[in-house]
C-alpha atoms as a PDB file:
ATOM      1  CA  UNK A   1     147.523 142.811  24.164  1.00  0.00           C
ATOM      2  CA  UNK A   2     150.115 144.547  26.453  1.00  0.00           C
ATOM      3  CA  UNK A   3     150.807 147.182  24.146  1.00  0.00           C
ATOM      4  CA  UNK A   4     147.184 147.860  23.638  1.00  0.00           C
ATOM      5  CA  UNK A   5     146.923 148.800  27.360  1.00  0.00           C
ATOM      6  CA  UNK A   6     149.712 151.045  27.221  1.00  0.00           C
ATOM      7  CA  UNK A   7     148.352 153.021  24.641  1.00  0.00           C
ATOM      8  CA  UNK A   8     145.857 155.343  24.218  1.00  0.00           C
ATOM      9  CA  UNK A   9     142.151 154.143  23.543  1.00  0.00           C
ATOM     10  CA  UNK A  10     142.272 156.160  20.716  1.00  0.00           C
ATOM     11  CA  UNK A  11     145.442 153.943  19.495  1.00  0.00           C
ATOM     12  CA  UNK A  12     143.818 150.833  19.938  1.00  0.00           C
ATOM     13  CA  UNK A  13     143.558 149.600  16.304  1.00  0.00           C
ATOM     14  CA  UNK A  14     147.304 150.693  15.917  1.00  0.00           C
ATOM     15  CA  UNK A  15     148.046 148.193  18.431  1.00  0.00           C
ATOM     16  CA  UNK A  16     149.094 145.186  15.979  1.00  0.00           C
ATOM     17  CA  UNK A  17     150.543 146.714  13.111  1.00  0.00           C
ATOM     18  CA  UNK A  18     152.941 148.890  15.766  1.00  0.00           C
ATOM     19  CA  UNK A  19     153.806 145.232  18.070  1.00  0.00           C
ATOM     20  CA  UNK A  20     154.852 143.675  14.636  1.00  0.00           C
ATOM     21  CA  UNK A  21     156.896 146.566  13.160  1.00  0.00           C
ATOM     22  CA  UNK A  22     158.318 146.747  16.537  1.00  0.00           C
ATOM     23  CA  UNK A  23     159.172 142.883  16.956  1.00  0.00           C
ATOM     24  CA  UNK A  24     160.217 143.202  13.010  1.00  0.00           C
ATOM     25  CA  UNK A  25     162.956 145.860  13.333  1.00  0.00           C
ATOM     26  CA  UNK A  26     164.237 144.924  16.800  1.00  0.00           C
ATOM     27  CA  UNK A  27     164.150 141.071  15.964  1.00  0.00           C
ATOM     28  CA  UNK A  28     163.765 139.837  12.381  1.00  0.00           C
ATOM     29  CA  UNK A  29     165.768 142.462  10.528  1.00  0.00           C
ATOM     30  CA  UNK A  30     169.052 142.029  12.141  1.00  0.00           C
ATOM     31  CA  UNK A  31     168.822 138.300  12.339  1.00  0.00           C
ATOM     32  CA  UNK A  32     167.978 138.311   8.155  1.00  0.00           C
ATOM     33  CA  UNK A  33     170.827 141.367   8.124  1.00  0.00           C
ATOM     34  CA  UNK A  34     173.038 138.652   9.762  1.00  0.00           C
ATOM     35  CA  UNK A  35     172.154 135.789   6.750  1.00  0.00           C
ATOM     36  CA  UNK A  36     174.432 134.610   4.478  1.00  0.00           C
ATOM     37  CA  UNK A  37     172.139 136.157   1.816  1.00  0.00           C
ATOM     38  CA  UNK A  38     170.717 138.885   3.100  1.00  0.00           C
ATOM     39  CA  UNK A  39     168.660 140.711   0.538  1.00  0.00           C
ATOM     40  CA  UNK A  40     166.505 137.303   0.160  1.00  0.00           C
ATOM     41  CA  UNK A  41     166.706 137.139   4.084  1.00  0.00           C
ATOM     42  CA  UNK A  42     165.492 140.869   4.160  1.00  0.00           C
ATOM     43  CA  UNK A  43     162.953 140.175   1.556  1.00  0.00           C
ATOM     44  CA  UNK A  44     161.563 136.878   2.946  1.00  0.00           C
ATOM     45  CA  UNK A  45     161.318 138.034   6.114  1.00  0.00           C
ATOM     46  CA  UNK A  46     159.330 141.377   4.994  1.00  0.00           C
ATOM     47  CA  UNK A  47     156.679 139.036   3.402  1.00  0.00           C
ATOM     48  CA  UNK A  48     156.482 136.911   6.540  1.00  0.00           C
ATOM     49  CA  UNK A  49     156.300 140.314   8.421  1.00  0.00           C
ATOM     50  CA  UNK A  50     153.617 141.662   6.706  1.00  0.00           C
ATOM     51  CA  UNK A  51     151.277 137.991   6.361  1.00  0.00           C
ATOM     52  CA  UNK A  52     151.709 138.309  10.554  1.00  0.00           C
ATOM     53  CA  UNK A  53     150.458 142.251  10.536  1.00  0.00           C
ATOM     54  CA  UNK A  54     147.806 141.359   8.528  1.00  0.00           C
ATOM     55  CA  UNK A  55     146.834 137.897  10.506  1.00  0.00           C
ATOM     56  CA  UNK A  56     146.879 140.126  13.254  1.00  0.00           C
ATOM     57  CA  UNK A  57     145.156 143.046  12.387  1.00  0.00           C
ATOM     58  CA  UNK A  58     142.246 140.963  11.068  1.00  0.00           C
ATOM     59  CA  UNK A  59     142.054 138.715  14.421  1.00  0.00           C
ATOM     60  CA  UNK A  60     141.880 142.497  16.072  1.00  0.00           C
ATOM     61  CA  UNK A  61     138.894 142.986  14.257  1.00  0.00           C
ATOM     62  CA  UNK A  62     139.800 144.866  11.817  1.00  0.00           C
ATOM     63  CA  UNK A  63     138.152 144.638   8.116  1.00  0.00           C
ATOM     64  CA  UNK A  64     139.629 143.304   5.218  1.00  0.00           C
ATOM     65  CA  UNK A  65     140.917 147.548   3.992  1.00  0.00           C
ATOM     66  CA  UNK A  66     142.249 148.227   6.825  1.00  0.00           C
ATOM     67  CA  UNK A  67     143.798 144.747   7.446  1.00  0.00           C
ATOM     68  CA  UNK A  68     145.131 145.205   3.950  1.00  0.00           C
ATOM     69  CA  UNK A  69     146.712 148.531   4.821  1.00  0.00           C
ATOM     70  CA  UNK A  70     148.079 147.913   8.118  1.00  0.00           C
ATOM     71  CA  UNK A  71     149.677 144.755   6.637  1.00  0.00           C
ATOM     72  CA  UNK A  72     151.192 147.276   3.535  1.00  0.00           C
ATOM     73  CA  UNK A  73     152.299 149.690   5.805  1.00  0.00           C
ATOM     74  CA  UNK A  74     154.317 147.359   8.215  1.00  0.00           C
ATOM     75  CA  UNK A  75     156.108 145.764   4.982  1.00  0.00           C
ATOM     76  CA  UNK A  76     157.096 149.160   3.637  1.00  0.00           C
ATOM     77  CA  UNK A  77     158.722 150.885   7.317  1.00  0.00           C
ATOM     78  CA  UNK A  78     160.159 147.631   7.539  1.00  0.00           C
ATOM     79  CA  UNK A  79     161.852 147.257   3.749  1.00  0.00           C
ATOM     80  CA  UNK A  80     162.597 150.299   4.020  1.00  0.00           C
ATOM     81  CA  UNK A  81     164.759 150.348   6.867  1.00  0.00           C
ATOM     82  CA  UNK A  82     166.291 146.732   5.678  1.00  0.00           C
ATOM     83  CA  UNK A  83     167.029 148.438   2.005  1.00  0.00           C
ATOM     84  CA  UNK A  84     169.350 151.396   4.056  1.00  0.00           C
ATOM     85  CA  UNK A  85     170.982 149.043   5.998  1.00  0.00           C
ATOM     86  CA  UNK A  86     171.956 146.908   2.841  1.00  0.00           C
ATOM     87  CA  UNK A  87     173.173 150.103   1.102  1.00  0.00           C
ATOM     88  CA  UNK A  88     175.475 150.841   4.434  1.00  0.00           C
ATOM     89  CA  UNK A  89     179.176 148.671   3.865  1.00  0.00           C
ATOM     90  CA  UNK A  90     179.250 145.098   5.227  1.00  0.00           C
ATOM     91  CA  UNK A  91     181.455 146.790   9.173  1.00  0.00           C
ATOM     92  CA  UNK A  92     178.828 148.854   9.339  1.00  0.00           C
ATOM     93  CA  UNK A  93     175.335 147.303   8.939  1.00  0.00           C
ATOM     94  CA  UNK A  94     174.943 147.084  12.880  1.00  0.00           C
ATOM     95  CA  UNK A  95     175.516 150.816  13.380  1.00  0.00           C
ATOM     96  CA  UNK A  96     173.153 152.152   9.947  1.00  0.00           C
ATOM     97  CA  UNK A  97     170.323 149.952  11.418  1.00  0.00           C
ATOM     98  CA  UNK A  98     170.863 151.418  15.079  1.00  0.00           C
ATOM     99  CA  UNK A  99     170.797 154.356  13.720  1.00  0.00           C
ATOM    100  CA  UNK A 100     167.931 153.947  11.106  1.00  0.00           C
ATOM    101  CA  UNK A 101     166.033 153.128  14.025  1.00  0.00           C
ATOM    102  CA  UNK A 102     166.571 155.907  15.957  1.00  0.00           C
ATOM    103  CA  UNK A 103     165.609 158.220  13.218  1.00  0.00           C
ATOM    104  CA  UNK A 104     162.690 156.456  12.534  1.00  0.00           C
ATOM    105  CA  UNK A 105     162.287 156.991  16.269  1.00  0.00           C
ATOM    106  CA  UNK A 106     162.849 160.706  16.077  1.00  0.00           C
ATOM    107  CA  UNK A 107     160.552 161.761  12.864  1.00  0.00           C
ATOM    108  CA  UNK A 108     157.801 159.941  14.792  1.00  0.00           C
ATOM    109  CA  UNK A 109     158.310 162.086  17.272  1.00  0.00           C
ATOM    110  CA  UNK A 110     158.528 165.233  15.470  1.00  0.00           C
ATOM    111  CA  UNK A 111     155.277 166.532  16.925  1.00  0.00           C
ATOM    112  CA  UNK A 112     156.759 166.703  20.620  1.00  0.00           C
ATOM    113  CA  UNK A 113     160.499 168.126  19.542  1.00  0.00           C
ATOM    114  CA  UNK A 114     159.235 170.709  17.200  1.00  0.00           C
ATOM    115  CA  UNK A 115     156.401 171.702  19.551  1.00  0.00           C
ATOM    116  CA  UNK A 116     157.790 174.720  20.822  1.00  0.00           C
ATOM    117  CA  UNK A 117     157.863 176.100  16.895  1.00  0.00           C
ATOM    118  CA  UNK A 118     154.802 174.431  15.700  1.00  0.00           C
ATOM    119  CA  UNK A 119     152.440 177.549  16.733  1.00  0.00           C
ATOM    120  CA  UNK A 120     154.753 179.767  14.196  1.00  0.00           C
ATOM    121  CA  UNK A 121     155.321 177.053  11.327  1.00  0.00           C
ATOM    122  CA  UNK A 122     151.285 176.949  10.909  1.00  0.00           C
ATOM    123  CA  UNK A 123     151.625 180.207   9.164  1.00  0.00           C
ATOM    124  CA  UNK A 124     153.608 178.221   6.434  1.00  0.00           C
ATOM    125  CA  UNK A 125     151.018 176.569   3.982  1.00  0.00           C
ATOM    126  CA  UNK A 126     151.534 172.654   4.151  1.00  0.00           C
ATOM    127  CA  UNK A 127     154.228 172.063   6.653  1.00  0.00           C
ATOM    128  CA  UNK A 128     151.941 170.950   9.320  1.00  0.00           C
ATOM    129  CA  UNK A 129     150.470 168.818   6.596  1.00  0.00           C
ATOM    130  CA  UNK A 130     153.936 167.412   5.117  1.00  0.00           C
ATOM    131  CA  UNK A 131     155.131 167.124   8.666  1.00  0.00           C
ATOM    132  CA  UNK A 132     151.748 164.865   9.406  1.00  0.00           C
ATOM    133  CA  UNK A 133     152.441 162.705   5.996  1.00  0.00           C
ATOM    134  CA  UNK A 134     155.519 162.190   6.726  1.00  0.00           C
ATOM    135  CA  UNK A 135     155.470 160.603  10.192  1.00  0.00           C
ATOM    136  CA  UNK A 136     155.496 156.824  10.183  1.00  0.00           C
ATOM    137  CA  UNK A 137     152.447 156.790  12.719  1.00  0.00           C
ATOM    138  CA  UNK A 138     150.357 158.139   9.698  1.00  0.00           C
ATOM    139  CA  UNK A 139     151.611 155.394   7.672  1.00  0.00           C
ATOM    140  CA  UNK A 140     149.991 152.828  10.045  1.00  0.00           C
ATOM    141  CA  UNK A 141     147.252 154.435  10.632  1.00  0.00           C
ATOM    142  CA  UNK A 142     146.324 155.014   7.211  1.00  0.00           C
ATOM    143  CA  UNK A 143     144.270 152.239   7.254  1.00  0.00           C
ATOM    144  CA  UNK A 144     142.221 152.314  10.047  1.00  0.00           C
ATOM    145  CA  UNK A 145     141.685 156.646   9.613  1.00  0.00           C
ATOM    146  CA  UNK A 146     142.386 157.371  13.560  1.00  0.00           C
ATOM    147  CA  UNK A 147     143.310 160.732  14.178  1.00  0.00           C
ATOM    148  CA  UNK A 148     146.436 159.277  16.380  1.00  0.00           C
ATOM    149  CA  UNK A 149     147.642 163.151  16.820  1.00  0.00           C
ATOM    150  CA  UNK A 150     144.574 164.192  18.922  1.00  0.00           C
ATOM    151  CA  UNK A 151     145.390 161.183  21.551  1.00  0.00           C
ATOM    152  CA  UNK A 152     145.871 162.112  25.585  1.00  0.00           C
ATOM    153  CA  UNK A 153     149.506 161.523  25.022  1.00  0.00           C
ATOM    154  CA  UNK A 154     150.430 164.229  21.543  1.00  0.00           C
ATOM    155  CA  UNK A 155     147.839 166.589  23.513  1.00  0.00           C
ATOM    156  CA  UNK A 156     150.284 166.639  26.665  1.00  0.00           C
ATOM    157  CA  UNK A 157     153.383 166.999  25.112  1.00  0.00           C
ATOM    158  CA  UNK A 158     152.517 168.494  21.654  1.00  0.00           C
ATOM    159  CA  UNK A 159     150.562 171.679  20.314  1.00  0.00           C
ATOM    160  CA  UNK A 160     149.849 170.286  16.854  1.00  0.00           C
ATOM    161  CA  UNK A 161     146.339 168.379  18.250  1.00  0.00           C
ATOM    162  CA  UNK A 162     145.075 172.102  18.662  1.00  0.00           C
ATOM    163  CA  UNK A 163     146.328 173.245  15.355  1.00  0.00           C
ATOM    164  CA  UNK A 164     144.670 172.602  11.830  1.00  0.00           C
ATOM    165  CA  UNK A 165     145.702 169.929   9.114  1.00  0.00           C
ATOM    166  CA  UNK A 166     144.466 167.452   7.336  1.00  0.00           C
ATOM    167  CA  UNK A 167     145.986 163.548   7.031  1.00  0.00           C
ATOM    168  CA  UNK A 168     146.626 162.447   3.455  1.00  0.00           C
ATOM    169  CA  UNK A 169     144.506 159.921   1.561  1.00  0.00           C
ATOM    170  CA  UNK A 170     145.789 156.146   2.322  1.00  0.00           C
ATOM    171  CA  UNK A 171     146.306 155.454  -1.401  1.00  0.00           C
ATOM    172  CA  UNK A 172     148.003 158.257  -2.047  1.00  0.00           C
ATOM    173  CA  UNK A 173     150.642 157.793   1.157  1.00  0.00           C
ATOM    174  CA  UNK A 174     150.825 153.851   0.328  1.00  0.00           C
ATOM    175  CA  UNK A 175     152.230 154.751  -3.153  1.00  0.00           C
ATOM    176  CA  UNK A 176     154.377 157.801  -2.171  1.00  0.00           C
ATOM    177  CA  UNK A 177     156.217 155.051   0.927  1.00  0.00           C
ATOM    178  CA  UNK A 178     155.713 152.430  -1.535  1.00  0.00           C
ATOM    179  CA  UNK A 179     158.139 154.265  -4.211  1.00  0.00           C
ATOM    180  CA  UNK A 180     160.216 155.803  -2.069  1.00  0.00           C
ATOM    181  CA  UNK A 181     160.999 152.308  -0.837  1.00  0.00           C
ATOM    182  CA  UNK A 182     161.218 150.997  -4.291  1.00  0.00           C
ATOM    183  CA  UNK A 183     163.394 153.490  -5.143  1.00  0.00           C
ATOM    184  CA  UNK A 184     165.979 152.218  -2.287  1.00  0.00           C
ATOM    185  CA  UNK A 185     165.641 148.687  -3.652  1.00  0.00           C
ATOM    186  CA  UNK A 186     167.241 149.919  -6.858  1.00  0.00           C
ATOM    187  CA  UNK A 187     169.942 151.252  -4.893  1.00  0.00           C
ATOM    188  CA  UNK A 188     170.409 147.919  -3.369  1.00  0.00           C
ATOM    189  CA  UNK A 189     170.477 145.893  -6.913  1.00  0.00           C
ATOM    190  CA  UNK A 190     173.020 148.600  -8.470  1.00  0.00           C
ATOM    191  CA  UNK A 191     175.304 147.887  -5.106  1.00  0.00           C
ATOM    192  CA  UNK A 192     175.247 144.083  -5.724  1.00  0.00           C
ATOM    193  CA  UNK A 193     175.987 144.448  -9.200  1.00  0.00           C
ATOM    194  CA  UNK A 194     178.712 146.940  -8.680  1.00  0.00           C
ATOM    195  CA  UNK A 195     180.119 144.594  -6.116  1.00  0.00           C
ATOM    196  CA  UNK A 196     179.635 141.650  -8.382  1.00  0.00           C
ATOM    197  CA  UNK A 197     181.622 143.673 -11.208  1.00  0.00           C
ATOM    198  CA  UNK A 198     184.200 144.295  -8.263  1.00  0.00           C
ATOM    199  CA  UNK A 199     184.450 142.110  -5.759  1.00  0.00           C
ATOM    200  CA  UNK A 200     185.962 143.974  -2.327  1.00  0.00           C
ATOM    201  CA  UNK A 201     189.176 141.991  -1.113  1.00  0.00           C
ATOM    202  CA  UNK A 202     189.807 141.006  -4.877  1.00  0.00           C
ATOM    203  CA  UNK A 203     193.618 139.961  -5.031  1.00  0.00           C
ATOM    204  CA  UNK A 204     195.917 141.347  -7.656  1.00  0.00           C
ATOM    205  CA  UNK A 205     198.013 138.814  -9.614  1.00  0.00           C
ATOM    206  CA  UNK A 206     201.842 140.082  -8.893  1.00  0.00           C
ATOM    207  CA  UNK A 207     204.266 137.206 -10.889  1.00  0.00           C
ATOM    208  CA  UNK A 208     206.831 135.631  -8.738  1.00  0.00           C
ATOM    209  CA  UNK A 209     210.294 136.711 -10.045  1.00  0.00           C
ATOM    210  CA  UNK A 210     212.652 133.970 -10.733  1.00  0.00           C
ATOM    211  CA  UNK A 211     215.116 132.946  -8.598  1.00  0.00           C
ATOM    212  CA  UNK A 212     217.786 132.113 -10.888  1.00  0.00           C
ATOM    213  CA  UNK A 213     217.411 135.851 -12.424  1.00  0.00           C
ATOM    214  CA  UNK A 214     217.366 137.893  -9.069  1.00  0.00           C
ATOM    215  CA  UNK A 215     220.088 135.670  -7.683  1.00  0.00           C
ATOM    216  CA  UNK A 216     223.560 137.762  -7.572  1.00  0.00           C
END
């Protein structure tokens, strides 16, 4: 409810996925990060992550599609995040998620930093449309179909609201996150069984010499 005063009108029905994904990353993930098993943590806590954006979404009104898709979309930012930190060694899990958040951070963002180079890229077919996929904002919105980019708030700081693109279809952007995110679980199952194969810190056998035979 706080966050949906903060943001734009326009935002409104972004309002639930974003306070989950928010409350997932900053909370959930490092605590299941922290677990003695943490790809089941990560995992376990995804599915509880997305039953609460969905829960949500539909007490927000929303209808069973977009419910559906906000709930989808939540689960994927949020695995995939959890599958990079996993694939990051044990010393530095803290710093890949900090990190990983930050970028997430930053390519939502990409309509404000790249605004002063947005009027020239238009010329370029289908960057402003990659650009637009590939934002994380179009992930949650997929859903709901608000045009988040023509808000008060991209209009101030960003040209791109002016400029012409189109958003891609919500299937179609579900199953391009969805692999790319399935793809980084893979990673994640080849690490544990390379590290099963090889366990780090394993101890090589050296025999003790005798004492009689070393003994002048």
């Amino acid at each position: 409810m706080t966050l949906r005063r903060l943001l734009d009108p326009l935002l409104a029905p972004c309002a639930a996925p974003l306070a989950v994904l928010a409350a997932a990353l900053l909370l959930a993930l490092p605590a299941a990060l922290g677990h003695r098993t943490p790809i089941a943590a990560v995992l376990r806590a995804a599915l509880r992550v997305a039953a609460l954006a969905l829960a949500l979404a539909w007490l927000d009104g929303a209808g069973f599609q977009a419910g559906a898709s906000a709930a989808l979309a939540v689960g994927t930012l949020f695995l995939t995040v959890g599958a990079i930190c996993l694939l990051a060694p044990p010393r530095a899990i803290a710093a890949v998620h900090a990190l990983s958040l930050s970028a997430l951070v930053a390519l939502t963002l990409t309509p404000v930093w790249l605004a002063e180079g947005l009027a020239s890229m238009r010329r370029t077919d289908g960057f402003i449309d990659g650009l637009v996929a590939m934002n994380p904002l179009t992930l949650l919105a997929a859903g709901t179909g608000v045009d988040y980019l023509r808000s008060e708030w991209f209009y101030r700081y960003s040209p791109i609201g002016s400029l012409r693109y189109d958003y891609p279809e919500a299937l179609m952007l579900l199953s391009v996150w969805m692999a790319g995110v399935a793809l980084l679980w893979v990673g994640v199952a080849l690490r544990r069984a390379a590290t099963r194969r090889h366990p780090k810190g394993r101890a090589f056998h050296i025999p003790q010499s005798n004492e009689a035979e070393i003994a002048p």
